[in-house]
N, C-alpha and C. Protein backbone atom coordinates (compact mmCIF):
# COMPACT_ATOMS: atom_id res chain seq x y z
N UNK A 1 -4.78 18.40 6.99
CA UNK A 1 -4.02 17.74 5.96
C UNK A 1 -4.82 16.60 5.32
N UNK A 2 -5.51 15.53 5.63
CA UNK A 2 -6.16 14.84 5.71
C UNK A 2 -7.36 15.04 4.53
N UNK A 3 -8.26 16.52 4.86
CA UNK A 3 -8.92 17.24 3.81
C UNK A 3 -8.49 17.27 2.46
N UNK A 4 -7.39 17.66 2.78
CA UNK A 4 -6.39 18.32 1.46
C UNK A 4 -6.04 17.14 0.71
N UNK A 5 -5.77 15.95 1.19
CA UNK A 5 -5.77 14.51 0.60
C UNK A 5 -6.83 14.40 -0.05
N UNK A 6 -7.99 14.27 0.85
CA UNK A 6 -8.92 13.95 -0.16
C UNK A 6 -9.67 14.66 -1.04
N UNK A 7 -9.32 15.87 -0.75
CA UNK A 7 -9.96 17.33 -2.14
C UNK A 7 -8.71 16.54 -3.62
N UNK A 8 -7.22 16.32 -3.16
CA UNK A 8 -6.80 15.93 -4.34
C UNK A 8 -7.13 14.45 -4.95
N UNK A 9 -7.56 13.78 -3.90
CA UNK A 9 -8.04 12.39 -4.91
C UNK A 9 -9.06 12.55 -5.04
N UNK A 10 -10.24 13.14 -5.11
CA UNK A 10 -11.20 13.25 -5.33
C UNK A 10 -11.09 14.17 -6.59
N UNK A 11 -10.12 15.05 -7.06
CA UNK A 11 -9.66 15.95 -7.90
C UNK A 11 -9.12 14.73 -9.22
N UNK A 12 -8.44 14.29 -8.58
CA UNK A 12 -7.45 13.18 -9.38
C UNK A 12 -8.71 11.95 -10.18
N UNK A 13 -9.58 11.66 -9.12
CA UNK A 13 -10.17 10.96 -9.88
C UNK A 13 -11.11 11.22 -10.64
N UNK A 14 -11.40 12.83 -10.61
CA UNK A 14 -12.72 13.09 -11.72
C UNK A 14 -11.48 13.11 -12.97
N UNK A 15 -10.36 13.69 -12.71
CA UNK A 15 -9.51 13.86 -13.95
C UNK A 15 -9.28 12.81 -14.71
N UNK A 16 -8.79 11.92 -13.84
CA UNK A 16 -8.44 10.32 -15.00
C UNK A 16 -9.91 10.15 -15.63
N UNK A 17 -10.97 10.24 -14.62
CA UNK A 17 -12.08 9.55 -15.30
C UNK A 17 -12.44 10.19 -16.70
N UNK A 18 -12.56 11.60 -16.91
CA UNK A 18 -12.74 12.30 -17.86
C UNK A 18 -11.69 11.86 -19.15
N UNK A 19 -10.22 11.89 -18.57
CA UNK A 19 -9.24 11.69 -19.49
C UNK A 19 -9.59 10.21 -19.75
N UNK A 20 -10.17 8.94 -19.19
CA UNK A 20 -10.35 7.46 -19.58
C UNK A 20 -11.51 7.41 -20.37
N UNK A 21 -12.87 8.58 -20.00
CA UNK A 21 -13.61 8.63 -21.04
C UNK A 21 -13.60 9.24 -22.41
N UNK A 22 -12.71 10.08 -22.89
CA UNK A 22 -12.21 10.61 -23.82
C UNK A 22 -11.68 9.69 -24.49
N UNK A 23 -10.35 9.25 -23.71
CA UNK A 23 -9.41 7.73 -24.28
C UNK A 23 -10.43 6.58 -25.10
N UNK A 24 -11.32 6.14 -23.86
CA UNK A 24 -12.06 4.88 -24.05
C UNK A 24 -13.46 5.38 -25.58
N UNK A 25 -13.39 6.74 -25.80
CA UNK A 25 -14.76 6.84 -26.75
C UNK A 25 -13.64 7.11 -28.17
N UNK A 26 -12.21 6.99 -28.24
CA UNK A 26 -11.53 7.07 -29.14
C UNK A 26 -10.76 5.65 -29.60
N UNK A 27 -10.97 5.28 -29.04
CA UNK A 27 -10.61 3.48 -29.19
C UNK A 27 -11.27 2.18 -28.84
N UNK A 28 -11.01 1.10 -29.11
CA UNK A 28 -12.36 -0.20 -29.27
C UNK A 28 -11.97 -0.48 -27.99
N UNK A 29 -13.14 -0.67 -27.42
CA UNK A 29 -13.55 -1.65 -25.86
C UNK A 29 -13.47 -2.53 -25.89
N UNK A 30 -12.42 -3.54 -25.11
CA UNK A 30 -12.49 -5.12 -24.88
C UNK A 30 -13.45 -5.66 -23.30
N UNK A 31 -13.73 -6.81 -23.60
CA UNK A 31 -14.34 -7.31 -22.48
C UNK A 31 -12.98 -8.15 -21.93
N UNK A 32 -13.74 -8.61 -20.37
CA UNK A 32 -12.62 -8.91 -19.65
C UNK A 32 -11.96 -9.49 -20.18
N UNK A 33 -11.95 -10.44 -20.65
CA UNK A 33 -10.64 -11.36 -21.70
C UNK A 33 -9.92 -10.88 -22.46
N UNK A 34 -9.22 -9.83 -22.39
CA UNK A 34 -8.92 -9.19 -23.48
C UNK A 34 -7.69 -9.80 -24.42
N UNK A 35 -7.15 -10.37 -23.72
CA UNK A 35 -6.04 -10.89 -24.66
C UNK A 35 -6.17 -12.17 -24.33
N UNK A 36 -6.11 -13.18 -25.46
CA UNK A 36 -6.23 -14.42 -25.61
C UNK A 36 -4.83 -14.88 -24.93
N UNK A 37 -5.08 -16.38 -24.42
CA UNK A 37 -3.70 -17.15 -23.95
C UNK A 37 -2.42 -16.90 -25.29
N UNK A 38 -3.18 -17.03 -25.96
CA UNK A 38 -2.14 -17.59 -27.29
C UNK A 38 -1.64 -15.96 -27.65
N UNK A 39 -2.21 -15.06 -27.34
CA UNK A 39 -1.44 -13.87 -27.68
C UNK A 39 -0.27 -13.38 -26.31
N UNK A 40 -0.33 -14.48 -25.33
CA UNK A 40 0.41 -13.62 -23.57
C UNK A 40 1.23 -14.59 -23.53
N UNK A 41 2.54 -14.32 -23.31
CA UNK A 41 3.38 -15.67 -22.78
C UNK A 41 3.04 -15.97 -21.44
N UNK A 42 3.60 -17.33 -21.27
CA UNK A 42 3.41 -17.64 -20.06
C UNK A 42 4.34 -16.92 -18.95
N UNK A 43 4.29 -17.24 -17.32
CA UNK A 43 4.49 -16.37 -16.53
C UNK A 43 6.35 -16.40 -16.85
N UNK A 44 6.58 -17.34 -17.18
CA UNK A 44 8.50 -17.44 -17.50
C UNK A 44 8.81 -17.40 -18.54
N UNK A 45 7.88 -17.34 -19.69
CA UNK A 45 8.73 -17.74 -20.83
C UNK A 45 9.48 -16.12 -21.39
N UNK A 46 9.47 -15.10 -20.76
CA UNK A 46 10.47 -14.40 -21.53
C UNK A 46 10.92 -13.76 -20.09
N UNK A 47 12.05 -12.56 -20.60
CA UNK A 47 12.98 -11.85 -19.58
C UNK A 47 12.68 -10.34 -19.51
N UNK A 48 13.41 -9.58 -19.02
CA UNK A 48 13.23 -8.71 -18.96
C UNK A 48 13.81 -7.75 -20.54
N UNK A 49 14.75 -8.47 -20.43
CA UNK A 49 15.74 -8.16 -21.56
C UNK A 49 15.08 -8.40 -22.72
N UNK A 50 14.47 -9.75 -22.99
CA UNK A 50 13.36 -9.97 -24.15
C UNK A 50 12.22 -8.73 -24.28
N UNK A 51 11.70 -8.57 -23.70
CA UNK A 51 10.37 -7.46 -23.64
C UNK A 51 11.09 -5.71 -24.02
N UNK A 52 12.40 -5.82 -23.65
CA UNK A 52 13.13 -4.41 -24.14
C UNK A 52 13.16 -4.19 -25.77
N UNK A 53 13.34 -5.40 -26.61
CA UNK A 53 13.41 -5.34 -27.56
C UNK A 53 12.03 -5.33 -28.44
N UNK A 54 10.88 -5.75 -27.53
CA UNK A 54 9.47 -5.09 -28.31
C UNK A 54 9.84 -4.06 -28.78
N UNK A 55 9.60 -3.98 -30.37
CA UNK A 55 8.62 -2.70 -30.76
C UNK A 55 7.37 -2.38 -30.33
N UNK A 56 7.11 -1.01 -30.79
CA UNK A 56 5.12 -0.41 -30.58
C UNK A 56 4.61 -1.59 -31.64
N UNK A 57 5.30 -1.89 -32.72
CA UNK A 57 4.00 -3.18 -33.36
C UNK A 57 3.98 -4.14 -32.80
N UNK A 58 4.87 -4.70 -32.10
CA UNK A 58 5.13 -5.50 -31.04
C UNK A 58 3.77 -5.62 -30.06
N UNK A 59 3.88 -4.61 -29.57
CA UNK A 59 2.80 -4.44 -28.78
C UNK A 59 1.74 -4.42 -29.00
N UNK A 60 1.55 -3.84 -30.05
CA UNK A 60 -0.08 -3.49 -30.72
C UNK A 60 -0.55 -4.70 -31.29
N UNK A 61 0.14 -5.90 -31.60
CA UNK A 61 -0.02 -7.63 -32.28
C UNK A 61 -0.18 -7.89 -30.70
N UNK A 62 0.25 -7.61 -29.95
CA UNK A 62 -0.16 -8.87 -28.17
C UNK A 62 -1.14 -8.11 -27.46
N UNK A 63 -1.49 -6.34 -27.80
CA UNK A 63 -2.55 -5.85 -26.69
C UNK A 63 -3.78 -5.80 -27.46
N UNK A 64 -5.05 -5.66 -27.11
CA UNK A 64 -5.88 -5.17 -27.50
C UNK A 64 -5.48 -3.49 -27.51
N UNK A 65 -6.21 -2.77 -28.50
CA UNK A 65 -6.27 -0.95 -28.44
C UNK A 65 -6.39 -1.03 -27.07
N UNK A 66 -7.40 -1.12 -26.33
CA UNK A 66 -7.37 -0.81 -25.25
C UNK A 66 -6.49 -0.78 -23.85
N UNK A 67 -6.30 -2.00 -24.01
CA UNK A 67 -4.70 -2.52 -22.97
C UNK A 67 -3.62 -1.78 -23.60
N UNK A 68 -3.25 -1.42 -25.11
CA UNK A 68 -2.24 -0.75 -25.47
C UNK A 68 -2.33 0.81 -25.03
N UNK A 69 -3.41 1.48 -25.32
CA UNK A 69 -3.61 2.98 -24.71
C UNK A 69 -3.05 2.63 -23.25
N UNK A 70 -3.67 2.05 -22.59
CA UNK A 70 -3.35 2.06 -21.10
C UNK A 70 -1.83 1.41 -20.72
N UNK A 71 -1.23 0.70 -21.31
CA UNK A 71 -0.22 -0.08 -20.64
C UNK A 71 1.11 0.58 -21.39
N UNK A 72 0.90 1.14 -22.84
CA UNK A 72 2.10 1.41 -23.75
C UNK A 72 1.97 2.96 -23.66
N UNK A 73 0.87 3.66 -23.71
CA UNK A 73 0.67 4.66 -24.08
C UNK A 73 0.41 6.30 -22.79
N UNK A 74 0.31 4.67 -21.80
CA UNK A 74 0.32 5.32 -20.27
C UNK A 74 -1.39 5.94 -19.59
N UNK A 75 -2.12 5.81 -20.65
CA UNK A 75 -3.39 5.99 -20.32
C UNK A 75 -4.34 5.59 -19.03
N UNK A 76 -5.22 5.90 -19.16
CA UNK A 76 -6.36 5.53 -17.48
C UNK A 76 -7.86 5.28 -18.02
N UNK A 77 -7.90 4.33 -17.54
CA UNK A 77 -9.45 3.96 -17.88
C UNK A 77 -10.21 4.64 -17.10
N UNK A 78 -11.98 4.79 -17.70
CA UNK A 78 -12.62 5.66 -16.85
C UNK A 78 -12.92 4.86 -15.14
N UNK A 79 -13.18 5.57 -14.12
CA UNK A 79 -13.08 4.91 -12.77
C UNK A 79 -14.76 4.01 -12.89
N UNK A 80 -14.64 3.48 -12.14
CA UNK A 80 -15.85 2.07 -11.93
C UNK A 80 -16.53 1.46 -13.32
N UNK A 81 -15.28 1.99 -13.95
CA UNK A 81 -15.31 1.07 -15.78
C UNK A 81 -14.76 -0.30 -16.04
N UNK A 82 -13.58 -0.36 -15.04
CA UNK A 82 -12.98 -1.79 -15.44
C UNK A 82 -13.31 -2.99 -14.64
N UNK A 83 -13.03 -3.97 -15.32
CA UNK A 83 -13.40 -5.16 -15.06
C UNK A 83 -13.17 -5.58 -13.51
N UNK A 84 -12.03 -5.09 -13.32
CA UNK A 84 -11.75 -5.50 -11.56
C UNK A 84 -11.33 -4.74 -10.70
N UNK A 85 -12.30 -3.28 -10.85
CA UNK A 85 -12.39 -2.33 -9.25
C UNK A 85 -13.56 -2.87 -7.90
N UNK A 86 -14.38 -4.30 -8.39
CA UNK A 86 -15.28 -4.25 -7.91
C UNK A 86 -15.30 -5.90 -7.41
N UNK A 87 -13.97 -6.45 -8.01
CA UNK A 87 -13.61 -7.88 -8.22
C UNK A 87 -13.13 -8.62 -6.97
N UNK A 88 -13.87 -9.26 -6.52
CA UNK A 88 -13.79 -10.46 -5.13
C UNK A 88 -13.22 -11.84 -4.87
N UNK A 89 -12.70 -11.86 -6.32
CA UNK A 89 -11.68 -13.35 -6.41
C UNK A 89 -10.78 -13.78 -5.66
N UNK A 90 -10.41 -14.71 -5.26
CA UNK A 90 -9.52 -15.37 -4.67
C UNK A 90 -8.38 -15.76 -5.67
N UNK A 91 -6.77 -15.17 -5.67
CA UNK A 91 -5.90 -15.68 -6.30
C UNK A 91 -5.30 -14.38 -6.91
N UNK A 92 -4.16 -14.33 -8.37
CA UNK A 92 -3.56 -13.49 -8.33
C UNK A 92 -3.87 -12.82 -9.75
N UNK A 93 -3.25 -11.33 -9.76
CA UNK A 93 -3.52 -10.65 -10.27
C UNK A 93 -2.01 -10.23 -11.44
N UNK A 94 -1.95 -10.53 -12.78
CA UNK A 94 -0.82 -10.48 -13.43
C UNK A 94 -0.65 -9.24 -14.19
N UNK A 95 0.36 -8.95 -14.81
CA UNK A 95 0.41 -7.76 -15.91
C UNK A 95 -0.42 -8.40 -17.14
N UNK A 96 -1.16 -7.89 -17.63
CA UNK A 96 -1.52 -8.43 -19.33
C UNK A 96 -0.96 -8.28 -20.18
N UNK A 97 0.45 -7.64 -20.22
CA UNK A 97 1.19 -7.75 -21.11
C UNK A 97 2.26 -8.95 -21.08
N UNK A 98 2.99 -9.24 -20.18
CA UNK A 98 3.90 -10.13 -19.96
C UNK A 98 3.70 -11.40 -18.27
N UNK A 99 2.03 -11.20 -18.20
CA UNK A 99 1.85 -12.46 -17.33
C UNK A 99 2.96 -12.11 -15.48
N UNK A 100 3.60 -11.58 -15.39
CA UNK A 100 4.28 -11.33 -14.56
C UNK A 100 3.46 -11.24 -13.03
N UNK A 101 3.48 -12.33 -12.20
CA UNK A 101 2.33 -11.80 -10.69
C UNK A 101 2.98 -10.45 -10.65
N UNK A 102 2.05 -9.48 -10.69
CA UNK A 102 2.09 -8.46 -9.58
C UNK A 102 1.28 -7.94 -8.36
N UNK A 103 0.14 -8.55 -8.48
CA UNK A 103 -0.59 -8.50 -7.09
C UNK A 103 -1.65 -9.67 -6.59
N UNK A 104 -1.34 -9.90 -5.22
CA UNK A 104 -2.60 -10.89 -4.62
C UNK A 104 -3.72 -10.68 -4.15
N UNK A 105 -4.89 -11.14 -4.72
CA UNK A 105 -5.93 -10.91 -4.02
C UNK A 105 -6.05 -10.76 -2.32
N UNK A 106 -5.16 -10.95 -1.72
CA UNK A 106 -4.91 -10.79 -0.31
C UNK A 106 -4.88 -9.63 0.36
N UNK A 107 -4.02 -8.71 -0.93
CA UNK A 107 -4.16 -7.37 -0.28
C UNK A 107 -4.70 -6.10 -1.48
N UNK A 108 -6.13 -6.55 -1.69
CA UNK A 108 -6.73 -5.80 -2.23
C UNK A 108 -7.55 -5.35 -1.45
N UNK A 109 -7.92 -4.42 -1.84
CA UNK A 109 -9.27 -3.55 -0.93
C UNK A 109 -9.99 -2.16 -1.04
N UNK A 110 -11.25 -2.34 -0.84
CA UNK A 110 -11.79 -1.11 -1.51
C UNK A 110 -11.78 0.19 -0.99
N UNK A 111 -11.19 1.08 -1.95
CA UNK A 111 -10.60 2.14 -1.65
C UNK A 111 -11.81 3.10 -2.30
N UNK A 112 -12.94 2.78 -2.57
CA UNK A 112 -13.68 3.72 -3.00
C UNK A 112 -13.39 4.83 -4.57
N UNK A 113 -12.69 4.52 -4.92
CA UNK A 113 -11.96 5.09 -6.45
C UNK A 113 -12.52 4.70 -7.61
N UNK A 114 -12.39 3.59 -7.70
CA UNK A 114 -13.68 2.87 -8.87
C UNK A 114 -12.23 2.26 -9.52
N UNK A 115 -10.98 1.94 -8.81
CA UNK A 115 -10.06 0.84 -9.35
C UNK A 115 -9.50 0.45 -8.50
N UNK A 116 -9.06 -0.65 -9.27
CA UNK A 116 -8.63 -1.96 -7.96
C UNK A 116 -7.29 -1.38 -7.58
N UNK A 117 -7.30 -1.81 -6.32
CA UNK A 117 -6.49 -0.96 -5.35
C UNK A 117 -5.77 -1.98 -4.11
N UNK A 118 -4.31 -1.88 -4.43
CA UNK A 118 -3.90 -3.37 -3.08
C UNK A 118 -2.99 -2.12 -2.35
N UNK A 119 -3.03 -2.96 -1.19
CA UNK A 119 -1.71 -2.25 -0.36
C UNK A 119 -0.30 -2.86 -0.03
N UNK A 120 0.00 -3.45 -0.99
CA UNK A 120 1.55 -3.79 -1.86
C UNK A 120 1.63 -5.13 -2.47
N UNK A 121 2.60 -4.93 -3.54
CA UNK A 121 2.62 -5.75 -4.91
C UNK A 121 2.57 -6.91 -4.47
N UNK A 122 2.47 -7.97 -5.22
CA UNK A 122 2.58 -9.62 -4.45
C UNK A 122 4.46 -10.16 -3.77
N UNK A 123 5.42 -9.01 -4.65
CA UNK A 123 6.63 -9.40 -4.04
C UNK A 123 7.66 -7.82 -4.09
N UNK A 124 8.33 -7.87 -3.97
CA UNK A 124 9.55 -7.10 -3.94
C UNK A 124 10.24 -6.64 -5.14
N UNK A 125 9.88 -7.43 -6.66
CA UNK A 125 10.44 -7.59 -7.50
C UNK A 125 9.69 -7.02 -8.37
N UNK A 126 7.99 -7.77 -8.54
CA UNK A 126 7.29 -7.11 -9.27
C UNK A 126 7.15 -5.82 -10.45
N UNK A 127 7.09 -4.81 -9.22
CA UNK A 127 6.54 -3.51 -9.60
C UNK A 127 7.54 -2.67 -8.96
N UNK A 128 7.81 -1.68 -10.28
CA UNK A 128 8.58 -0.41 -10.27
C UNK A 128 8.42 0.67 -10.05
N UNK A 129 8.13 2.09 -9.34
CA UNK A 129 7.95 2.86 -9.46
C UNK A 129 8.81 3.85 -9.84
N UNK A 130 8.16 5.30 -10.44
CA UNK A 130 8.93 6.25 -10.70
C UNK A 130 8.11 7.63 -10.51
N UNK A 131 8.88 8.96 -10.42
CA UNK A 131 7.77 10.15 -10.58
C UNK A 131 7.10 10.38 -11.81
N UNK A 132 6.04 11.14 -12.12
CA UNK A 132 5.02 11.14 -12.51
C UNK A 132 4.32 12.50 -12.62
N UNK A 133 5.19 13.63 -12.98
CA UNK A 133 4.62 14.96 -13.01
C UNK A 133 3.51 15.26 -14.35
N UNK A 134 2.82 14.40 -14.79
CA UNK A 134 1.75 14.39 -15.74
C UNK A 134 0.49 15.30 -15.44
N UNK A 135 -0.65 15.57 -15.91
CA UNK A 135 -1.54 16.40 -15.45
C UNK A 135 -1.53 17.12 -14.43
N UNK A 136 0.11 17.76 -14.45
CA UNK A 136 0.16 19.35 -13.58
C UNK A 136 0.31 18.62 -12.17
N UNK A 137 0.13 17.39 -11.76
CA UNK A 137 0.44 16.43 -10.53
C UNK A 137 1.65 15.84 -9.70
N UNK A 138 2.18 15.81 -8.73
CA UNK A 138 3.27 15.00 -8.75
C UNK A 138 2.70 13.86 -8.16
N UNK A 139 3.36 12.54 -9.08
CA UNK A 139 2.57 11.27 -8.63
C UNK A 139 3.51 10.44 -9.15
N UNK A 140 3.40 9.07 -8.35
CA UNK A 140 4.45 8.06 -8.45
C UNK A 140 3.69 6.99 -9.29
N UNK A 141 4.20 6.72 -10.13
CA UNK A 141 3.71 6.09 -11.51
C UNK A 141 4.01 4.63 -11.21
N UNK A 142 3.25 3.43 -11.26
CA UNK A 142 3.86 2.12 -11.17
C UNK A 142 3.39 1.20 -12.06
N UNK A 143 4.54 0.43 -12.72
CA UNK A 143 5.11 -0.27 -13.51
C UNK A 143 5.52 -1.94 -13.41
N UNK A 144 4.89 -2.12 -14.57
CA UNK A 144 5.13 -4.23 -14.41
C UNK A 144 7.49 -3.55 -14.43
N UNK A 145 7.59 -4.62 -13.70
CA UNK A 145 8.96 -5.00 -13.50
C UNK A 145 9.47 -4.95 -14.63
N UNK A 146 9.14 -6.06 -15.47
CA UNK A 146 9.80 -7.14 -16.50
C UNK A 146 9.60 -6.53 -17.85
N UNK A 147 8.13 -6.04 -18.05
CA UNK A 147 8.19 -5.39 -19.41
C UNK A 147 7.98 -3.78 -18.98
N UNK A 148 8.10 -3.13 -18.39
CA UNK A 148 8.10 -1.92 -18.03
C UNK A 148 6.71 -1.05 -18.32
N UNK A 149 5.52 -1.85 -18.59
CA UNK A 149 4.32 -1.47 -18.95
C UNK A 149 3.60 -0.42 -17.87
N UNK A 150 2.81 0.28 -18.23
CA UNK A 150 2.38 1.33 -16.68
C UNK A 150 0.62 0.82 -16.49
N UNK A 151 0.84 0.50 -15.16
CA UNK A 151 -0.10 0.15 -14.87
C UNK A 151 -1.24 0.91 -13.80
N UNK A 152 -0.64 2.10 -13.49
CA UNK A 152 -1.52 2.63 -12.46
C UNK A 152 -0.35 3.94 -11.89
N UNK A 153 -1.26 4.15 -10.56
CA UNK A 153 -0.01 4.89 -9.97
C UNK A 153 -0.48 4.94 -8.14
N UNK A 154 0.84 5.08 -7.40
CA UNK A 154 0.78 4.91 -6.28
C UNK A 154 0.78 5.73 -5.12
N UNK A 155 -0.20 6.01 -4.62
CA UNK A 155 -0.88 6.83 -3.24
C UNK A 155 -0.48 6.48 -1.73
N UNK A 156 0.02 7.41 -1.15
CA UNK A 156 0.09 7.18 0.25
C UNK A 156 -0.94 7.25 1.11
N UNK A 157 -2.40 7.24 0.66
CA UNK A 157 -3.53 6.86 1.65
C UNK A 157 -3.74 5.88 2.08
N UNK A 158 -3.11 4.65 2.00
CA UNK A 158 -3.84 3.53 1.66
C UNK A 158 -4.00 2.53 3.20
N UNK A 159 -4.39 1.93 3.45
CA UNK A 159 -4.45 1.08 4.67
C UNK A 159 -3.02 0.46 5.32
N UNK A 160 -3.06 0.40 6.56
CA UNK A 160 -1.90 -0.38 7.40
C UNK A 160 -2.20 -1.88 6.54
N UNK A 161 -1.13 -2.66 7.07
CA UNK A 161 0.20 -2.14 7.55
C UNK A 161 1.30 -1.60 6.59
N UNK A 162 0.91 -1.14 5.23
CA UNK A 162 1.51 -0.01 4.69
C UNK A 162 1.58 1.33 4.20
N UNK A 163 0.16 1.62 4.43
CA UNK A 163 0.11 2.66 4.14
C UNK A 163 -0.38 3.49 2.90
N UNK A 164 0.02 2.29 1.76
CA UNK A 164 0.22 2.39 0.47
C UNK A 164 -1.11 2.09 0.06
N UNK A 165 -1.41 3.02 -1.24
CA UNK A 165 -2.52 2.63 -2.40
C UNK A 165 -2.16 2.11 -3.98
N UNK A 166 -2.26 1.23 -3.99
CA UNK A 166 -1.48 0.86 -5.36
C UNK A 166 -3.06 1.11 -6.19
N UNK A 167 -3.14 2.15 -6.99
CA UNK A 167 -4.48 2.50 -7.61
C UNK A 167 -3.87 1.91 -9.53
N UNK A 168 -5.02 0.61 -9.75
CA UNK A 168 -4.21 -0.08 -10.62
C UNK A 168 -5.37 0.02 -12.13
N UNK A 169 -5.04 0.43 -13.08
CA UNK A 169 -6.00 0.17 -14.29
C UNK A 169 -6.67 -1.33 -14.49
N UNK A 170 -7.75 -1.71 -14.37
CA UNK A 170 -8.07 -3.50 -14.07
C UNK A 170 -7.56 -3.91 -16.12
N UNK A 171 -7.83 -3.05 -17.42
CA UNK A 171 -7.05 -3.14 -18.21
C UNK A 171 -5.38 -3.35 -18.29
N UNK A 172 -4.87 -3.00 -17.41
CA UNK A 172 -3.53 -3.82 -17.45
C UNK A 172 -3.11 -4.94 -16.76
N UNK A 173 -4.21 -5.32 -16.02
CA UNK A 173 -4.25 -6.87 -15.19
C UNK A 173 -5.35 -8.85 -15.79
N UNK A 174 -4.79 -9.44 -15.56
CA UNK A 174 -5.21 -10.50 -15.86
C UNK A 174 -5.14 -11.14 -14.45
N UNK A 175 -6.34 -11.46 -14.38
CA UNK A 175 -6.86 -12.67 -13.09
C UNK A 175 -6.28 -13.73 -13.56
N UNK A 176 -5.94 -14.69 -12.26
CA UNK A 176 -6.13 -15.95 -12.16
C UNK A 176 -6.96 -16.75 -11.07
N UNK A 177 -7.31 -16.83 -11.06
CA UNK A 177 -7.82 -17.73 -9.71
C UNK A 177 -6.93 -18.89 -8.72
N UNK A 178 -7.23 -18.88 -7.60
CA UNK A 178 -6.49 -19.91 -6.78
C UNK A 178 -6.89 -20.73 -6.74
N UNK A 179 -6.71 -21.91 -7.29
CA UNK A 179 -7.18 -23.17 -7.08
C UNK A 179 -7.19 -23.67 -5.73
């Protein structure tokens, strides 16, 4: 069984990568900063209920193309392309669309995939999941809480003590550091 796991992530990840290099040679590349302060609210200033009423221009005025393919459009960047599959910081990891913590550098860890990868969200509230029958796959799709943006999707390989792989696009995340 074990095999068979990893023939499909190893399957899974030539696929996104192909489908993120296709994506990424059809739309403009941002560097890590991709969205300015002044384009992201801060971590409270809106609701859940606020972010429902975005429009797609909505979105396309606060993301870069790139964060929008991936976060609105549901896309995957190519693997050991983004900014933080390879990232060693201390502190937390937000949605780039609506600032929301969803993961701590605490429980990140390298999963060999070529994206950043924790073994569960920073709280309970965070991140949503749902199924995910996309590229002929069944896979559990996970989602900022608050603005419902897709940020990755979630694997049962992943290290004790849960088990879990939260395999995350580093395009739909914004660092912070811990002071």
């Amino acid at each position: 069984m074990n095999r068979m796991k990893t023939v499909m992530v190893c399957f899974m990840v030539l696929a996104t990568t192909l489908v993120g290099c296709a994506e990424s040679s059809a739309g403009r590349t941002m560097s890590k900063g991709e969205v300015s302060s002044s384009q992201a609210p801060s971590q409270g200033s809106k609701n859940a209920e606020d972010y429902a009423r975005f429009t797609e221009a909505d979105w396309r005025k606060r993301l870069s193309a790139k964060q929008f393919r991936i976060l609105r459009e549901k896309g995957t960047e190519g693997s050991f392309t983004g900014a933080y599959w390879d990232h060693k910081g201390k502190g937390v990891y937000k949605c780039a669309a609506c600032r929301l913590v969803l993961f701590d550098s605490k429980t990140k860890f390298k999963s060999g995939t070529g994206w950043p990868s924790f073994w569960k969200p920073a709280n309970g509230q965070s991140v949503h999941t749902k199924s995910d029958g996309s590229l002929g796959m069944r896979r559990t799709e996970a989602l900022c809480k608050r603005c419902k943006s897709h940020l990755g999707h979630v694997f049962e390989d992943g290290p004790q003590p849960t088990g879990m792989r939260y395999c995350i696009n580093s395009a739909s995340l914004i660092f912070e550091s811990r002071q």
